[in-house]
Protein backbone atom coordinates (compact mmCIF):
# COMPACT_ATOMS: atom_id res chain seq x y z
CA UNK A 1 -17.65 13.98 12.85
CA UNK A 2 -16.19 11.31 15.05
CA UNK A 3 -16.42 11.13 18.68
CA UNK A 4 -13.47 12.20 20.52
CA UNK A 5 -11.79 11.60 24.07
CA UNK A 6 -9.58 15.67 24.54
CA UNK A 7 -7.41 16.50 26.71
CA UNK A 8 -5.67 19.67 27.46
CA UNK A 9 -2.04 20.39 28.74
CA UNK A 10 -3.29 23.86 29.82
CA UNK A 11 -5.66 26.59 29.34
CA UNK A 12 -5.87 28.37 25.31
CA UNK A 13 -4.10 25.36 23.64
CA UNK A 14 -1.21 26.30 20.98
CA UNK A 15 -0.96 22.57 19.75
CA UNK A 16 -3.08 19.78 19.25
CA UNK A 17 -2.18 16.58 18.72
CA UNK A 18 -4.85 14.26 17.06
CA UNK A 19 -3.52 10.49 17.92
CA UNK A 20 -5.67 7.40 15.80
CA UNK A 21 -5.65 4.40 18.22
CA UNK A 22 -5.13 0.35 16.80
CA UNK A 23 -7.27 -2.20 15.35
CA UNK A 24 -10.01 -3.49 18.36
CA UNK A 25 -9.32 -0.57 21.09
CA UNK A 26 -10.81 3.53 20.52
CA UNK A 27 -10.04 6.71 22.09
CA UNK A 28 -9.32 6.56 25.35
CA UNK A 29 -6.45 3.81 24.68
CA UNK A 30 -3.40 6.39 24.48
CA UNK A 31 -4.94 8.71 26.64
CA UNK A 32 -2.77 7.46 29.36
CA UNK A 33 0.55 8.08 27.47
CA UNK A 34 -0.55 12.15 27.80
CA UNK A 35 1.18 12.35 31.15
CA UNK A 36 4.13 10.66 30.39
CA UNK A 37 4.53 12.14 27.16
CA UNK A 38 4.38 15.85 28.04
CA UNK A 39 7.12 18.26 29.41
CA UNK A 40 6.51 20.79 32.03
CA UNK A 41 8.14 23.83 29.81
CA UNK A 42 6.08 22.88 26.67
CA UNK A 43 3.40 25.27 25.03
CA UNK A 44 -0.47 24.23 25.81
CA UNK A 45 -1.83 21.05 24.09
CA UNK A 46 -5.00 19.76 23.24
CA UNK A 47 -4.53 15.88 22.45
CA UNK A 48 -7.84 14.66 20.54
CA UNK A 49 -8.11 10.91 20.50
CA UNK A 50 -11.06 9.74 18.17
CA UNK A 51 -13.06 6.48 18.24
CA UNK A 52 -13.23 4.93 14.66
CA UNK A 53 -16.45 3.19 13.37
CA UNK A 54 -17.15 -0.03 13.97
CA UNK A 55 -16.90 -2.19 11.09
CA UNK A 56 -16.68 -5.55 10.18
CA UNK A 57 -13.34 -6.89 9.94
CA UNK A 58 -12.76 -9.67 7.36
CA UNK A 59 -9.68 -11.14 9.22
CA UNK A 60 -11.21 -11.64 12.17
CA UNK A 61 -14.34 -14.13 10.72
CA UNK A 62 -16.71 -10.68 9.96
CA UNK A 63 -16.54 -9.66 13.57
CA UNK A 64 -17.43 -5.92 14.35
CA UNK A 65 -15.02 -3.82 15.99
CA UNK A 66 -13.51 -0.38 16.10
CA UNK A 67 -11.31 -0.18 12.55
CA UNK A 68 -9.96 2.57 10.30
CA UNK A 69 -10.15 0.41 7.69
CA UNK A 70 -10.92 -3.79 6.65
CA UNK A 71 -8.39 -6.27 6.44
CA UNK A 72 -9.05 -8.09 3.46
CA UNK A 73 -5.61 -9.71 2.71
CA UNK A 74 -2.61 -11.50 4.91
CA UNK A 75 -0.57 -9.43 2.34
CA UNK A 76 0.58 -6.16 3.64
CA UNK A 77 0.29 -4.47 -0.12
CA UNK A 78 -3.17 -5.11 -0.37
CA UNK A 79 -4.46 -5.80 3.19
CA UNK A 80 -6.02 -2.88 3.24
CA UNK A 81 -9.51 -1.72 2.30
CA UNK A 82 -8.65 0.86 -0.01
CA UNK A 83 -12.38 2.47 0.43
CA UNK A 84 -12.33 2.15 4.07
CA UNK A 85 -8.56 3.83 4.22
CA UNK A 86 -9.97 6.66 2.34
CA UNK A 87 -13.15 7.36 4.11
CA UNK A 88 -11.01 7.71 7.15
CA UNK A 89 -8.64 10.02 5.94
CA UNK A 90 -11.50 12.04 4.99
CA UNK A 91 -12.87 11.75 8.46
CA UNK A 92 -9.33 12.70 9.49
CA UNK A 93 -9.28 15.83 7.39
CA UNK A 94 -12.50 16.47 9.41
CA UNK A 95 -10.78 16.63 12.84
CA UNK A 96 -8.12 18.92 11.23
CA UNK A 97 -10.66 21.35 9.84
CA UNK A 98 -11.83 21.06 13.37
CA UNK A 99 -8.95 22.35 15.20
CA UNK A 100 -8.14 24.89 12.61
CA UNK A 101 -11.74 26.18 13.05
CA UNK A 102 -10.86 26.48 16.96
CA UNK A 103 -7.49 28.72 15.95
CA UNK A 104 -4.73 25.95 15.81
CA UNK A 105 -3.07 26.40 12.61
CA UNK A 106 -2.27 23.79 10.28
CA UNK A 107 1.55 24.18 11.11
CA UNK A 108 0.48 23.26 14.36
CA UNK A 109 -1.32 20.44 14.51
CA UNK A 110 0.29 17.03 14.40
CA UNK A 111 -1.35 13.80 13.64
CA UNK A 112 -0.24 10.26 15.26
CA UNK A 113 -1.37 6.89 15.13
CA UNK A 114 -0.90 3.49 16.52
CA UNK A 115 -1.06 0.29 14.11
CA UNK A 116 -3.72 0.80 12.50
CA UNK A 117 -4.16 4.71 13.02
CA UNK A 118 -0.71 5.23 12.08
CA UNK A 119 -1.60 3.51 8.45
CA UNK A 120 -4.27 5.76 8.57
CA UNK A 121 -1.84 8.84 10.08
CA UNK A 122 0.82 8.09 6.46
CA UNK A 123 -1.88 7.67 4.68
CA UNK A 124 -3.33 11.14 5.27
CA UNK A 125 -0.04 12.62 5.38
CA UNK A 126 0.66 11.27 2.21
CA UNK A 127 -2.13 12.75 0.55
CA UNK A 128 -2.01 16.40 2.22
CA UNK A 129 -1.10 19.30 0.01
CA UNK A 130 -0.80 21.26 3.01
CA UNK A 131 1.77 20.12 5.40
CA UNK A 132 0.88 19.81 9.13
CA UNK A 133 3.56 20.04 11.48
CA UNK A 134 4.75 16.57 11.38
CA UNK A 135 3.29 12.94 11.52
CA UNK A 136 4.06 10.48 14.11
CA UNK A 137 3.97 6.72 12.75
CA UNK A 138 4.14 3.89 15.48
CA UNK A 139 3.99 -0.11 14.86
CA UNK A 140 2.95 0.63 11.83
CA UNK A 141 3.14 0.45 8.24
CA UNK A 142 2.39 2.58 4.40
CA UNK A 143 -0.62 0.95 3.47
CA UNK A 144 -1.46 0.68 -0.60
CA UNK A 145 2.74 1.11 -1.16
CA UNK A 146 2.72 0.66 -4.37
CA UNK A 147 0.81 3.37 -5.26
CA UNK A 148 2.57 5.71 -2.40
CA UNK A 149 4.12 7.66 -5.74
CA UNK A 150 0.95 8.39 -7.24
CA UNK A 151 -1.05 9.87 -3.97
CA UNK A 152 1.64 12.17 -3.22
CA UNK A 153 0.73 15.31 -2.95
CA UNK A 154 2.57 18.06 -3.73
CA UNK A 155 4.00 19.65 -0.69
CA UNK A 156 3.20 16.89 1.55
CA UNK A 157 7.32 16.01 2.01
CA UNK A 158 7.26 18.98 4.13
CA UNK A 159 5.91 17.17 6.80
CA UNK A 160 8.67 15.51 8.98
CA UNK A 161 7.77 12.03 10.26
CA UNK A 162 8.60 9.89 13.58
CA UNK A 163 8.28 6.44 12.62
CA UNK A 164 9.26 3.30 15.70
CA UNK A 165 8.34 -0.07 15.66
CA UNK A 166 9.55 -3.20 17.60
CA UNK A 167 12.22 -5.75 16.16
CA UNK A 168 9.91 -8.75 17.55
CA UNK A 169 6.36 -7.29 16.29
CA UNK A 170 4.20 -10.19 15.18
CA UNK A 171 1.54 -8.42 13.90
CA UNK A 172 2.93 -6.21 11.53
CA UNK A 173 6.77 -7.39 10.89
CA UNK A 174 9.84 -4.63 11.01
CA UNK A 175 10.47 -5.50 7.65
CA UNK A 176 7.06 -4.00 6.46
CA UNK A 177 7.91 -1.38 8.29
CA UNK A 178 11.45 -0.73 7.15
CA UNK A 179 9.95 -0.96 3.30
CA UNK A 180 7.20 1.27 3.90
CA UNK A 181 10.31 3.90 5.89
CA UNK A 182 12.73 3.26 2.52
CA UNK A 183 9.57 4.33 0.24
CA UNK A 184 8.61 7.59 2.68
CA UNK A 185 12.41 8.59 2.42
CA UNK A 186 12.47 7.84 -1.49
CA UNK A 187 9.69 9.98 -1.90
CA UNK A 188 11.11 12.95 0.22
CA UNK A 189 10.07 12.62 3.46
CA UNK A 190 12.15 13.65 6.64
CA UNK A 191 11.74 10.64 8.61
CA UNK A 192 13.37 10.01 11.84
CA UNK A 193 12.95 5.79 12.81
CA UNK A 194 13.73 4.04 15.74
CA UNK A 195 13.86 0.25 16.38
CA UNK A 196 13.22 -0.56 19.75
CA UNK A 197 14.07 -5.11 21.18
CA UNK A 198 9.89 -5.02 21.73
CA UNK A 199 6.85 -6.43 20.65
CA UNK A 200 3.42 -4.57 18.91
CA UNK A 201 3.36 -2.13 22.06
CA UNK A 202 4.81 1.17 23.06
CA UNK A 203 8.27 1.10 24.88
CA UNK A 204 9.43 3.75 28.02
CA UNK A 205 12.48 4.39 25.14
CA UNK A 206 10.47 5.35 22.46
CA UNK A 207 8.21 8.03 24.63
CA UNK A 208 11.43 9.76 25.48
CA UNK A 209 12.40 9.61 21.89
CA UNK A 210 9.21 10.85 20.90
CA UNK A 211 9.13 13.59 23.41
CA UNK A 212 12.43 14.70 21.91
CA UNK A 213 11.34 14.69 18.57
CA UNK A 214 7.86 16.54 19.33
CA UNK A 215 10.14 19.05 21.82
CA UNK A 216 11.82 20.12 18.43
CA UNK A 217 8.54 20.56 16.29
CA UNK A 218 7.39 22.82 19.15
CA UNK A 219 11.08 25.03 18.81
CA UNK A 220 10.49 25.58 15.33
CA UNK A 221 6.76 26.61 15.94
């Protein structure tokens, strides 16, 4: 099981929220973003923010750091470490079991990610036969999209998705992005996108939008 930075919104959470962090950083990097995020009227939430495993990371000359996954390639079709984005989607599934095990239902327990995480966040959401209550994709991209058709589980286009990314991102480009949002939608996938004049960060803009979105997953819960 991975380590974890939690935080709670209240006492006897309804929610949880379990938010992957980038390439390079670990849990307690979106931690901050819990008090702007939240609402004063919304249910309880317990926010889990887990630390990946340090790994080597091919790009960067071998050196360890915190990664979901290697990056083997400049090309965004194969960058990814195919073994390394499956081990932690299983480690993923983990943290779900988790909070299930601690009475948050499935249909109440969304996953987010940043960058990396949120390759990891479509990745498992891709995959899941049974839906969670939405997936929340930021700066981020559909690793392995060619194959997107053929790890598609059935049921998984339940799931509605938040994806936002910056026009000027120079890590991964808004065109990646848009390709891996036209895929998603081909598939079946609800997704709601936002392009925000910023760079590979987190805008005041897209919180809001965020919170909105979230606010509505709660209504429906």
């Amino acid at each position: 099981m991975l380590e974890t930075v939690e935080q709670e919104t209240g006492a006897a959470p309804e929610w949880s929220v379990i938010w992957l962090h980038g390439l390079g950083a670990d849990g307690h990097d979106f931690a901050p973003i819990v008090p702007e995020l939240v609402r004063p009227h919304w249910p309880a939430i317990r926010f889990v923010f887990p630390h990946a495993p340090k790994r080597p990371v091919s790009i960067n000359n071998g050196m360890p750091m915190r990664a979901w996954y290697d990056i083997v390639s400049l090309d965004f079709r194969s960058r990814a470490d195919a073994t390394g984005v499956a081990e932690s989607v299983a480690q993923v599934e983990e943290l779900i079991a988790r909070e299930q095990a601690r009475g948050i239902p499935r249909e109440r327990i969304l996953l987010a990610g940043f960058s990396q995480g949120g390759a990891i966040t479509l990745s498992a959401g891709l995959r899941r036969g049974q839906p969670l209550a939405g997936l929340v994709a930021l700066s981020t991209y559909l690793p392995e999209v060619d194959a997107a058709a053929a790890q598609l589980a059935e049921g998984a286009t339940a799931q509605p998705v938040f994806m936002a990314h910056g026009s000027a991102d120079p890590v991964i480009p808004v065109q990646v992005a848009e390709h891996s949002l036209q895929v998603l939608r081909q598939l079946g996938f609800d997704v709601e996108w936002h392009r925000y004049p910023m760079a590979h960060q987190v805008c005041a803009e897209q919180i809001h939008a965020l919170g909105d979105w979230l606010q509505a997953r709660f209504a429906q819960g």
